[in-house]
N, C-alpha and C. Protein backbone atom coordinates (compact mmCIF):
# COMPACT_ATOMS: atom_id res chain seq x y z
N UNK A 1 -49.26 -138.19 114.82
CA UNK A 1 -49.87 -139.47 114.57
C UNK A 1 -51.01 -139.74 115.54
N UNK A 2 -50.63 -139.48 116.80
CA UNK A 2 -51.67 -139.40 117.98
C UNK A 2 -52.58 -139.19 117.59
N UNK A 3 -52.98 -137.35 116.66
CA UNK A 3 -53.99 -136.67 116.77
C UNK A 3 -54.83 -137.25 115.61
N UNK A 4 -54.39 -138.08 115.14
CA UNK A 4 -54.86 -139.19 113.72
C UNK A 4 -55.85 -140.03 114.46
N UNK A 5 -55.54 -140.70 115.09
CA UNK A 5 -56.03 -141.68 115.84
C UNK A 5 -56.90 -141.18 116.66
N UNK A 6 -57.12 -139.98 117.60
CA UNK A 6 -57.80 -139.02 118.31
C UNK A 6 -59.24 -138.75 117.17
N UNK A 7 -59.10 -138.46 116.25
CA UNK A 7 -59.79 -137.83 115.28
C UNK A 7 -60.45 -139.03 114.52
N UNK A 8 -59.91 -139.97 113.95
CA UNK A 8 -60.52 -141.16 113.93
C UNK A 8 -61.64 -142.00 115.26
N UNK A 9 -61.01 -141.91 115.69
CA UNK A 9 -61.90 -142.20 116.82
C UNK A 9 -63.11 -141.38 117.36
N UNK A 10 -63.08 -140.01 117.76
CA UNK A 10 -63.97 -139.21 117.11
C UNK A 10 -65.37 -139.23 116.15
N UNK A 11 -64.49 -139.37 114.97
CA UNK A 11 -65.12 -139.51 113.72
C UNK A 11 -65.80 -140.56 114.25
N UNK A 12 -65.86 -141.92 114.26
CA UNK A 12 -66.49 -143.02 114.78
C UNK A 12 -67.47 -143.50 116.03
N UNK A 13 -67.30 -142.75 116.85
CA UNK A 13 -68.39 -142.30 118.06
C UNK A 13 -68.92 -141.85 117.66
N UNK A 14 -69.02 -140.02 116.72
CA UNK A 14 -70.22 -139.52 116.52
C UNK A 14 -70.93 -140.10 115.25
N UNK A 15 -70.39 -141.60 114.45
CA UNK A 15 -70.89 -142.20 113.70
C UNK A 15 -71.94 -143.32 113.90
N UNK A 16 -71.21 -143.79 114.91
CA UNK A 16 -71.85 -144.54 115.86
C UNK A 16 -73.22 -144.52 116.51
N UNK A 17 -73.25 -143.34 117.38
CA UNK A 17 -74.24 -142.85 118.34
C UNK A 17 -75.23 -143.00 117.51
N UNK A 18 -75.51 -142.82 116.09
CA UNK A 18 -77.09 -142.86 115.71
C UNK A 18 -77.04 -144.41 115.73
N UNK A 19 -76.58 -145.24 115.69
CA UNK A 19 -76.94 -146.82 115.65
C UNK A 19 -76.79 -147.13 117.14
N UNK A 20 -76.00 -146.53 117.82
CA UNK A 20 -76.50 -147.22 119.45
C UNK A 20 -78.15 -146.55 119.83
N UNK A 21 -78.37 -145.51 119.72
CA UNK A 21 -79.17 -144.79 119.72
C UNK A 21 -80.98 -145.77 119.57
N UNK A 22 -80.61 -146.73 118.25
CA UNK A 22 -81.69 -147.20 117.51
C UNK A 22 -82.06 -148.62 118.80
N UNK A 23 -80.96 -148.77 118.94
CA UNK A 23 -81.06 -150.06 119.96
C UNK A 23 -81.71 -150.04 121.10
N UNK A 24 -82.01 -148.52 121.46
CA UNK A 24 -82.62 -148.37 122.95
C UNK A 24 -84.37 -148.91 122.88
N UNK A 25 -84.69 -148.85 124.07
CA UNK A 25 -85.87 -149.35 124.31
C UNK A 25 -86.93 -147.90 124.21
N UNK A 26 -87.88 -147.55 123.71
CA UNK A 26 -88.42 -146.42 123.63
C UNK A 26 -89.47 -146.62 124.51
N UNK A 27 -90.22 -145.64 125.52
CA UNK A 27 -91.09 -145.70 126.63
C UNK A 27 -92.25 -146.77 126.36
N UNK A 28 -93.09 -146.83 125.19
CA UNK A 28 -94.13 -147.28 124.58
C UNK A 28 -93.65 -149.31 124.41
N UNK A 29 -91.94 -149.00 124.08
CA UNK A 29 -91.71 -150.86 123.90
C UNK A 29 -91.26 -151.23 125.32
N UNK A 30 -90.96 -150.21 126.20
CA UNK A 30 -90.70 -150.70 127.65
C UNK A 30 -92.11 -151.48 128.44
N UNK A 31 -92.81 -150.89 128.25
CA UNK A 31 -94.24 -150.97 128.92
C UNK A 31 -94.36 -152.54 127.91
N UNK A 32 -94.47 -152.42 126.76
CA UNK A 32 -94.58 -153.66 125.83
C UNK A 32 -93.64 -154.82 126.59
N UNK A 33 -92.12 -154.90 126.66
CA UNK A 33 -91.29 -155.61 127.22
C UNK A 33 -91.75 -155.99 128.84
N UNK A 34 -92.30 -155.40 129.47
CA UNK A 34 -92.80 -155.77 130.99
C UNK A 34 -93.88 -156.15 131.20
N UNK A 35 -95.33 -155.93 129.88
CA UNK A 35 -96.22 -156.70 130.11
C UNK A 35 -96.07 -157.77 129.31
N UNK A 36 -95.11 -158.23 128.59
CA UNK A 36 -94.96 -159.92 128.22
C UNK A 36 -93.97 -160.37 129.24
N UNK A 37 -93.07 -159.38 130.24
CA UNK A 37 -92.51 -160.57 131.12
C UNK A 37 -93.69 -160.69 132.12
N UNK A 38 -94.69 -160.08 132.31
CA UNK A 38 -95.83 -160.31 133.23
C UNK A 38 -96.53 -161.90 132.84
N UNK A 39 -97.11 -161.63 131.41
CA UNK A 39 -97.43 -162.99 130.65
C UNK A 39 -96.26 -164.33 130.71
N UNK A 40 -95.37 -163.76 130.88
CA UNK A 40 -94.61 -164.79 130.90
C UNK A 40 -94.67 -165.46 132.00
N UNK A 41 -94.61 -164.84 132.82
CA UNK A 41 -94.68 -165.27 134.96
C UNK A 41 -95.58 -165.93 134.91
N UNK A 42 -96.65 -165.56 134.02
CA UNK A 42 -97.78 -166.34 134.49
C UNK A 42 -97.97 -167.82 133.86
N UNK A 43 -97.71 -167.54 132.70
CA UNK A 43 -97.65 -168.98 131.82
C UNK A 43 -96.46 -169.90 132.67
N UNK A 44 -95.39 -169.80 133.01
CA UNK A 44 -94.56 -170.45 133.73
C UNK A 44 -95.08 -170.79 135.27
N UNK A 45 -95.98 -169.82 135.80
CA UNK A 45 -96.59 -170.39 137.00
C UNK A 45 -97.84 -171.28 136.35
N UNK A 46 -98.46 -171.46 135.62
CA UNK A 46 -99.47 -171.84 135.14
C UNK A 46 -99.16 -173.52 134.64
N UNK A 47 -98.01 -173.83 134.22
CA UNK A 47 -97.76 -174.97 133.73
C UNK A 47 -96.81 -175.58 135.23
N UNK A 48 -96.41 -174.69 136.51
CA UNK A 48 -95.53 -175.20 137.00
C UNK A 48 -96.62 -175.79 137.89
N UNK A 49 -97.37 -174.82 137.78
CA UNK A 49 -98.49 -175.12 139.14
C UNK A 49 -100.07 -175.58 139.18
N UNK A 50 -100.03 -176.00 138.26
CA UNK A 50 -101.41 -176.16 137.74
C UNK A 50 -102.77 -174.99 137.58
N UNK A 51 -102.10 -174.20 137.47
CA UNK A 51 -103.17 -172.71 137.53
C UNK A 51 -103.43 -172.27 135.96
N UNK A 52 -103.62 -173.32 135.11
CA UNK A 52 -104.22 -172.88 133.55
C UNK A 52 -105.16 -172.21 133.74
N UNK A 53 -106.00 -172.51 134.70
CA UNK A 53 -107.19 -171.73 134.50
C UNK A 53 -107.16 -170.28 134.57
N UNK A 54 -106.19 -170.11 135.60
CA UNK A 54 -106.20 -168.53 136.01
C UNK A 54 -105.45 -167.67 134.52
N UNK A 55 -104.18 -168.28 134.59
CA UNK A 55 -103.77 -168.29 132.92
C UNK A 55 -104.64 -167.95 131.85
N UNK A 56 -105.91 -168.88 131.19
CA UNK A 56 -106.30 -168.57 130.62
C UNK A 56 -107.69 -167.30 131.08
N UNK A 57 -107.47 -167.28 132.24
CA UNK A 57 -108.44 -166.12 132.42
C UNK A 57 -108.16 -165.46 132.36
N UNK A 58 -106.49 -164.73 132.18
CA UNK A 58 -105.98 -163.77 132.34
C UNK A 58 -105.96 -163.24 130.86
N UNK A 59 -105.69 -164.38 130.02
CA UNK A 59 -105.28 -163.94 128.44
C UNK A 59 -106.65 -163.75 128.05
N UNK A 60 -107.72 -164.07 128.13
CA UNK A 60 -108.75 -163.81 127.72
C UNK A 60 -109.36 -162.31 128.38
N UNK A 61 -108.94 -162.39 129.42
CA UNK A 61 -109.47 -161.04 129.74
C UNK A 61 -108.57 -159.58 129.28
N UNK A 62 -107.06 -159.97 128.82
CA UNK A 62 -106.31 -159.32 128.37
C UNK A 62 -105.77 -159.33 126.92
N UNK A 63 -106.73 -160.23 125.96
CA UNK A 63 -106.44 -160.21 125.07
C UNK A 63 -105.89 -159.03 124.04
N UNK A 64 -105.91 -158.07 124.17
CA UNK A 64 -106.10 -156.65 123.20
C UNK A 64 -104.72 -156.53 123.84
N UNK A 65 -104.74 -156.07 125.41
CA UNK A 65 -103.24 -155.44 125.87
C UNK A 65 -101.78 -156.55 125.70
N UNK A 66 -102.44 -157.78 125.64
CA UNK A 66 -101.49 -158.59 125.43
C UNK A 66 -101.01 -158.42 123.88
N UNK A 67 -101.97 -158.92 122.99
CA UNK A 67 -101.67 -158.80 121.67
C UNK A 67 -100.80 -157.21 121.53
N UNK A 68 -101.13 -156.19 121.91
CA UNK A 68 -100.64 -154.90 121.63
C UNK A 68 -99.35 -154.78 121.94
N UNK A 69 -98.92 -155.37 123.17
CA UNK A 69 -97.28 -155.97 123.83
C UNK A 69 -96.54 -156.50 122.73
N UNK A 70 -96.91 -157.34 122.12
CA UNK A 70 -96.48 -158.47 121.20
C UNK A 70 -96.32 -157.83 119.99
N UNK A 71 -96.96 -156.88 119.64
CA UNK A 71 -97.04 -156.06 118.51
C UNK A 71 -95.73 -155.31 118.59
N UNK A 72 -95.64 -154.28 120.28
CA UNK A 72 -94.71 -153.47 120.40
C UNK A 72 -93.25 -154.18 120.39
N UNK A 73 -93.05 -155.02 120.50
CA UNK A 73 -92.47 -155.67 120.87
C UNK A 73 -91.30 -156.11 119.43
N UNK A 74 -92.66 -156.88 118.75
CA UNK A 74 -91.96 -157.20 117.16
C UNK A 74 -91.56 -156.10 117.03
N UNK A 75 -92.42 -155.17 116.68
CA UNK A 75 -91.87 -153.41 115.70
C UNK A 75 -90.48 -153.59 116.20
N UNK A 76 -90.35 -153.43 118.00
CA UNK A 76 -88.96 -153.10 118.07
C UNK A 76 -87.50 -153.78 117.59
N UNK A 77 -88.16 -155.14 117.41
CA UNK A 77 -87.02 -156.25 116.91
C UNK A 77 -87.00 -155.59 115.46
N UNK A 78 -88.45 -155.26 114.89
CA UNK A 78 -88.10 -154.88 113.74
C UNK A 78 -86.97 -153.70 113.17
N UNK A 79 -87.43 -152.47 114.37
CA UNK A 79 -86.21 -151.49 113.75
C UNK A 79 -85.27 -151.47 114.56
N UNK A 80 -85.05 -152.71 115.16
CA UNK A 80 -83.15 -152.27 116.32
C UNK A 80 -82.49 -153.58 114.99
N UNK A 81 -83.34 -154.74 114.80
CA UNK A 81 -82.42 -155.79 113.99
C UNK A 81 -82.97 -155.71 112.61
N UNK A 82 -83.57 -154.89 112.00
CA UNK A 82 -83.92 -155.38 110.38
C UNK A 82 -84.76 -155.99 110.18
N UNK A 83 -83.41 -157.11 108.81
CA UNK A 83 -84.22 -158.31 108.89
C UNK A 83 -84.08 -159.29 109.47
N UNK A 84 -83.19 -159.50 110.68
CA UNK A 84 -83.36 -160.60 111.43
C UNK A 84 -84.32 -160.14 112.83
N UNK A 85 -84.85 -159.38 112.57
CA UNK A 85 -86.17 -158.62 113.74
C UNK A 85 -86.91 -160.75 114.16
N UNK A 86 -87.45 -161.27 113.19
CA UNK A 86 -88.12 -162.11 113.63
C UNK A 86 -87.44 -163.06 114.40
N UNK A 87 -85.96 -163.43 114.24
CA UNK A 87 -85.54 -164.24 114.78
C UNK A 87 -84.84 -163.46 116.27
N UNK A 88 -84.78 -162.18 115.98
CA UNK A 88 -84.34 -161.36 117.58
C UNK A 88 -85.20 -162.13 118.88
N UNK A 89 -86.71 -161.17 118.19
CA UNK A 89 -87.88 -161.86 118.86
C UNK A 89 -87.95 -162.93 119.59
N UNK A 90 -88.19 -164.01 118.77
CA UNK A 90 -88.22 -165.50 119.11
C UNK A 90 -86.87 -165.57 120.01
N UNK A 91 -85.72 -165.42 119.53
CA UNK A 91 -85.01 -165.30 120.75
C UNK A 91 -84.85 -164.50 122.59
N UNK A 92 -85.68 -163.42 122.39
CA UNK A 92 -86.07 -162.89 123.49
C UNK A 92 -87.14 -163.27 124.11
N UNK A 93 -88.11 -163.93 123.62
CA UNK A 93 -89.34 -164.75 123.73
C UNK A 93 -88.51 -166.31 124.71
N UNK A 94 -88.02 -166.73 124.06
CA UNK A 94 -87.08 -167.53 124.51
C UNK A 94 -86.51 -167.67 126.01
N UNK A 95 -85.73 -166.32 125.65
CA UNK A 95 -85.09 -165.97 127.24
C UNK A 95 -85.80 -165.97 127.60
N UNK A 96 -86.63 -165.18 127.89
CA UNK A 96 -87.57 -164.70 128.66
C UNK A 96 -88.51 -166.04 129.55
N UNK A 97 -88.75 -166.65 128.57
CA UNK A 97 -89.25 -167.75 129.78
C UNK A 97 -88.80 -168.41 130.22
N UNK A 98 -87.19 -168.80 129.91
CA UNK A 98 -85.82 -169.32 130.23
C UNK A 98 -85.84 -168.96 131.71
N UNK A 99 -85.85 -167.57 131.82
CA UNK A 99 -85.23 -166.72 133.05
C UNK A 99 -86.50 -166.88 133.82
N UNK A 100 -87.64 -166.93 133.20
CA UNK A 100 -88.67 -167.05 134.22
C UNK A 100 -88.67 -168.25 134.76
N UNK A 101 -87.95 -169.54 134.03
CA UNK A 101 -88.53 -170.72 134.34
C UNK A 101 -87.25 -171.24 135.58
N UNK A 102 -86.23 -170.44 135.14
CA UNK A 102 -85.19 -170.68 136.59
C UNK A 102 -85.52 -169.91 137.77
N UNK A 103 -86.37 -168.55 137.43
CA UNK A 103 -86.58 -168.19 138.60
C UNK A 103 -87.65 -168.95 139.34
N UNK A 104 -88.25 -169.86 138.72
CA UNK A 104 -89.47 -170.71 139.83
C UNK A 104 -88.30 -172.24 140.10
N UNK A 105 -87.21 -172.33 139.20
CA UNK A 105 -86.58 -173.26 139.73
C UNK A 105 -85.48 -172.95 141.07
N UNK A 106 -85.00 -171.55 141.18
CA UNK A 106 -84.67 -171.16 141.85
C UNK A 106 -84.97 -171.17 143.32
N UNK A 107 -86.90 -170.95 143.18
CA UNK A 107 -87.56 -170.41 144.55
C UNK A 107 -88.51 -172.45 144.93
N UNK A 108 -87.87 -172.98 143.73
CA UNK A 108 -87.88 -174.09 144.82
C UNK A 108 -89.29 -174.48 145.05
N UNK A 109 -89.99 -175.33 146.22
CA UNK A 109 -91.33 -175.57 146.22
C UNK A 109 -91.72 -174.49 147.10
N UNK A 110 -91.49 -173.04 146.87
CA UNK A 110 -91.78 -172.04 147.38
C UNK A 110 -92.70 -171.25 146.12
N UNK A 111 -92.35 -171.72 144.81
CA UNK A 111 -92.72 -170.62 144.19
C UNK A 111 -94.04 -170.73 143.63
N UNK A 112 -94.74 -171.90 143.84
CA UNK A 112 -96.12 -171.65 143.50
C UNK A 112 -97.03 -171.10 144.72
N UNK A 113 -96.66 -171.45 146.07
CA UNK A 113 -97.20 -170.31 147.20
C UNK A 113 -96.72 -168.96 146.52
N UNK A 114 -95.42 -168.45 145.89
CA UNK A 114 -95.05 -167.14 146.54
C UNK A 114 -96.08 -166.59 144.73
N UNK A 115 -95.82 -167.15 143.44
CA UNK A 115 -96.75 -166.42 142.20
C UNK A 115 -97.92 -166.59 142.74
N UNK A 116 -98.98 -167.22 143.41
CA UNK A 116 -99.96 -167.59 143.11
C UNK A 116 -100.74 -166.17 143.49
N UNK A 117 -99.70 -165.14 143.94
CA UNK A 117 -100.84 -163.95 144.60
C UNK A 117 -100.68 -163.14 143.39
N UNK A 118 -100.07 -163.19 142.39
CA UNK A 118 -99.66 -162.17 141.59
C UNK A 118 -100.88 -162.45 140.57
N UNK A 119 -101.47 -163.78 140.06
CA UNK A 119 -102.68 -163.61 139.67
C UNK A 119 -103.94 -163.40 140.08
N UNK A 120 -104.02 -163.00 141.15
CA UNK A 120 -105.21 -162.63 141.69
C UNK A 120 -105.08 -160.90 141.52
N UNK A 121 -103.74 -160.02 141.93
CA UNK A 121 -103.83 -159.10 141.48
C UNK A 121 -103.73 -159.02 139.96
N UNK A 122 -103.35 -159.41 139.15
CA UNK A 122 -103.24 -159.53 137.60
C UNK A 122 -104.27 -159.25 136.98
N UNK A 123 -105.47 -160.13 137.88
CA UNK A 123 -107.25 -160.10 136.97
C UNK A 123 -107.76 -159.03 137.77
N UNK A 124 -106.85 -158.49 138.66
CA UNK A 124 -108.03 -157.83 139.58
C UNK A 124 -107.77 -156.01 138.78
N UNK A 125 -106.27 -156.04 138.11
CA UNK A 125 -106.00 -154.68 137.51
C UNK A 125 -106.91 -154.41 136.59
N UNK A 126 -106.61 -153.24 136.53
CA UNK A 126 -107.63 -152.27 135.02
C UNK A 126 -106.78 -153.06 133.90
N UNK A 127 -108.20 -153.06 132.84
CA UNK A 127 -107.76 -152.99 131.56
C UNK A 127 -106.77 -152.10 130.91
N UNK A 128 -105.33 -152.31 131.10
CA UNK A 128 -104.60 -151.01 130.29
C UNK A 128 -103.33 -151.98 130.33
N UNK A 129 -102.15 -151.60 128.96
CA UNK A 129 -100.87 -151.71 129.37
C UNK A 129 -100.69 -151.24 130.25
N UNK A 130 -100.86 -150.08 130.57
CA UNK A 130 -99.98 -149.50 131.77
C UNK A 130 -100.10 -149.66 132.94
N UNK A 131 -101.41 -150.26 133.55
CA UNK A 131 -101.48 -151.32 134.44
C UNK A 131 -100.41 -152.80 134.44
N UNK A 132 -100.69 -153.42 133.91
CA UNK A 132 -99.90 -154.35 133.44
C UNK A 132 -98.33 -154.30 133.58
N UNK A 133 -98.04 -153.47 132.79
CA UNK A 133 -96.55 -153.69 132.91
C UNK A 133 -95.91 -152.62 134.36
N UNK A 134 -96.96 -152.13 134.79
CA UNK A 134 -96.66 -151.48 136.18
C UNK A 134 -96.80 -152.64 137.46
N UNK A 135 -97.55 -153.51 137.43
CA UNK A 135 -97.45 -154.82 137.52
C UNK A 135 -96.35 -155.46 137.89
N UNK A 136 -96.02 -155.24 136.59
CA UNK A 136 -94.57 -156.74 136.05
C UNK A 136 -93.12 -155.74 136.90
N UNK A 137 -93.07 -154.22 137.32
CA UNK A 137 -92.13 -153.47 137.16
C UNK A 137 -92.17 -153.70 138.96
N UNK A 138 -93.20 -153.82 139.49
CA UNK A 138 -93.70 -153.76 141.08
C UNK A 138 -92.92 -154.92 141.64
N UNK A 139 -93.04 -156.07 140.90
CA UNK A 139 -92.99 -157.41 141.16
C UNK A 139 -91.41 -157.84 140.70
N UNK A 140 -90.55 -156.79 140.10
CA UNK A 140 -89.15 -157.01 139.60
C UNK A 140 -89.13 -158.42 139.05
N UNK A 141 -89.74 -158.55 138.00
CA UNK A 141 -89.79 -159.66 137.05
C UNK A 141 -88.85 -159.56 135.98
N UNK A 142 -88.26 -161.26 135.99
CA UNK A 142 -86.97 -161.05 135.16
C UNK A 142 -87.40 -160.83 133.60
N UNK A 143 -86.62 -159.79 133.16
CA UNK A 143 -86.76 -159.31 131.67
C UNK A 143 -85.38 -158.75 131.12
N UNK A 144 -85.19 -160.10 130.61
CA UNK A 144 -83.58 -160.02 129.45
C UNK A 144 -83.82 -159.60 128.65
N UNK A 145 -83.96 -158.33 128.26
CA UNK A 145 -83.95 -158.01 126.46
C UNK A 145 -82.95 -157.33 126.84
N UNK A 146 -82.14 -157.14 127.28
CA UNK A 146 -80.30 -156.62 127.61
C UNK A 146 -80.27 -155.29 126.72
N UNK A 147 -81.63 -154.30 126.76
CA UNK A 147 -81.72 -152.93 126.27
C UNK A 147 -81.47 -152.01 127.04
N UNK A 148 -80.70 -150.63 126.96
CA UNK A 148 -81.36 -149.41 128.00
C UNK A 148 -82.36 -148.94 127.51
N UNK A 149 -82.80 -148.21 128.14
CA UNK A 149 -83.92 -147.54 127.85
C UNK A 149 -83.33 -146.37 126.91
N UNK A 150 -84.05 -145.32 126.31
CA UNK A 150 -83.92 -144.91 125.20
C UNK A 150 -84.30 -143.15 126.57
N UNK A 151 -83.49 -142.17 125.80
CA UNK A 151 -83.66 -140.90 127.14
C UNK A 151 -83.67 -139.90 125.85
N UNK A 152 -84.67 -138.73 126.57
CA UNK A 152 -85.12 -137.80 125.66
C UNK A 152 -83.74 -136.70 125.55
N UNK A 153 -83.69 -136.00 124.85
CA UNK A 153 -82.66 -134.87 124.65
C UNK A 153 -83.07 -133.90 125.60
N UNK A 154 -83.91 -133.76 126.36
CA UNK A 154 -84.13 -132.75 127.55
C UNK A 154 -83.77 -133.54 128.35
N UNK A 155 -83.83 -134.56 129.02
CA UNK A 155 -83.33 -135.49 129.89
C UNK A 155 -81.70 -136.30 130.20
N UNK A 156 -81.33 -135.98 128.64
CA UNK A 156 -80.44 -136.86 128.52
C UNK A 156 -78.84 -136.15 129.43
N UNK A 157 -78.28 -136.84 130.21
CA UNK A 157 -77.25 -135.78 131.27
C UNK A 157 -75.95 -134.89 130.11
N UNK A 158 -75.82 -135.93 128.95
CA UNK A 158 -74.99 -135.25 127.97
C UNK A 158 -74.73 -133.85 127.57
N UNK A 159 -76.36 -133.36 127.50
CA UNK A 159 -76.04 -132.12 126.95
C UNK A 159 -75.19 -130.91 127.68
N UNK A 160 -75.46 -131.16 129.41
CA UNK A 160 -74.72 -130.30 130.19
C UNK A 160 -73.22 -130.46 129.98
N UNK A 161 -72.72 -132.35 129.62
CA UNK A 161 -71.54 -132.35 129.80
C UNK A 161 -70.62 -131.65 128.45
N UNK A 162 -71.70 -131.77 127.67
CA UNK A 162 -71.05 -130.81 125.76
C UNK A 162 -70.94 -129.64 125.97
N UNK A 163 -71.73 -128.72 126.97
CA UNK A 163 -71.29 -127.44 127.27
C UNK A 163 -69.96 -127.23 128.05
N UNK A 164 -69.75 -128.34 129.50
CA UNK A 164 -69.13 -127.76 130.04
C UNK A 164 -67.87 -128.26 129.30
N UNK A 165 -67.63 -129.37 128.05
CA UNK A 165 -66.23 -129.58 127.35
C UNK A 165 -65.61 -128.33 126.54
N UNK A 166 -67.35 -127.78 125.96
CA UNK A 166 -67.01 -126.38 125.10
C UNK A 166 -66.14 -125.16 126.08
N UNK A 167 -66.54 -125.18 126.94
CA UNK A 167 -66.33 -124.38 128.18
C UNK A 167 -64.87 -124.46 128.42
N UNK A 168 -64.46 -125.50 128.97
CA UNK A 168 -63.25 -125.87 128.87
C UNK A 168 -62.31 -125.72 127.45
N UNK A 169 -62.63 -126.36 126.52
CA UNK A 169 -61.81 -125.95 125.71
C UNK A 169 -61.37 -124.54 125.25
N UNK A 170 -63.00 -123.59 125.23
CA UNK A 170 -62.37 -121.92 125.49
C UNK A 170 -61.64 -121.99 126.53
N UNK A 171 -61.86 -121.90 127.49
CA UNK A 171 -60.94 -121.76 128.89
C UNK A 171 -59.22 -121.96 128.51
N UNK A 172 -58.60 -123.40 127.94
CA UNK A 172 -57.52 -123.52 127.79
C UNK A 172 -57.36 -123.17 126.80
N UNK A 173 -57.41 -122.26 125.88
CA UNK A 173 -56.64 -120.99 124.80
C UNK A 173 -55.93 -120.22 125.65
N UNK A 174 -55.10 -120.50 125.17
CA UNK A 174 -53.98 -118.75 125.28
C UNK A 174 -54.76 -117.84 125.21
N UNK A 175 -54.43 -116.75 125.84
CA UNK A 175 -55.09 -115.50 125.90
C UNK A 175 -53.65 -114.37 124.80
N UNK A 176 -54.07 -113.91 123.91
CA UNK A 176 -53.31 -112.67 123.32
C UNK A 176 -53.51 -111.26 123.59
């Protein structure tokens, strides 16, 4: 009966794994996910602290990499949730400035001294996502999208551990 239940279970992990799989964050929506918590820092310092201006200098000067974030971003709501992709979104959109907006409630009348340097480097980076969300990654900016990251099959530590189970299981045969 055990080995029922063993085998069922089984069956259901390796059924599984392609749908946990879909949920991960892929390199291209990571970079996407860290330059909107970058945008986010800033819009929350921007309304906390009176720095619209810098705000809007930032979105204007980043219009393309921002929009392109936002893009990566949907797609991913699109293929981890379907059709509730739009309302994923809006909900991570959500958090996201949630968590940003406690972390300036957190730091108290400290936190418009302590953001106000992060837009001066912000306008001062290259035009690129990957500036940007290298940025947001420097600065450990809060970003709830409660994803792992997504790991290549050369990378991934699994494959060593499928050999050494194969390994083992030859090993414990009887020998004739």
């Amino acid at each position: 009966m055990s080995s029922r239940f063993l085998a069922a279970g089984l069956a259901a992990a390796l059924f599984a794994t392609p749908a946990l799989a879909q949920t991960c964050v892929q390199p291209a929506e990571k970079a996407a996910f860290d330059v909107r918590a970058l945008q986010s820092q800033l819009m929350v310092a921007a309304l906390s602290c009176q720095q619209e201006d810098q705000y809007n200098a930032f979105v204007n000067r980043y219009k393309s990499e921002l929009g392109g974030a936002y893009r990566g971003i949907n797609a991913h709501y699109r293929r981890t949730a379907g059709a509730r992709g739009q309302s994923s979104l809006d909900g991570y959109i959500t958090s996201l400035a949630n968590a940003q907006s406690q972390d300036g409630i957190r730091q108290g009348s400290n936190f418009c001294r302590n953001v106000a340097p992060l837009f001066t480097v912000a306008l001062a980076a290259p035009n690129s996502s990957e500036a940007l969300a290298s940025l947001a990654v420097k600065n450990n900016l809060a970003n709830p999208h409660g994803r792992s990251e997504c790991t290549t099959a050369a990378s991934a530590p699994a494959a060593p551990e499928r050999r050494q189970a194969a390994v083992r299981q030859v090993s414990t045969r009887p020998s004739r």
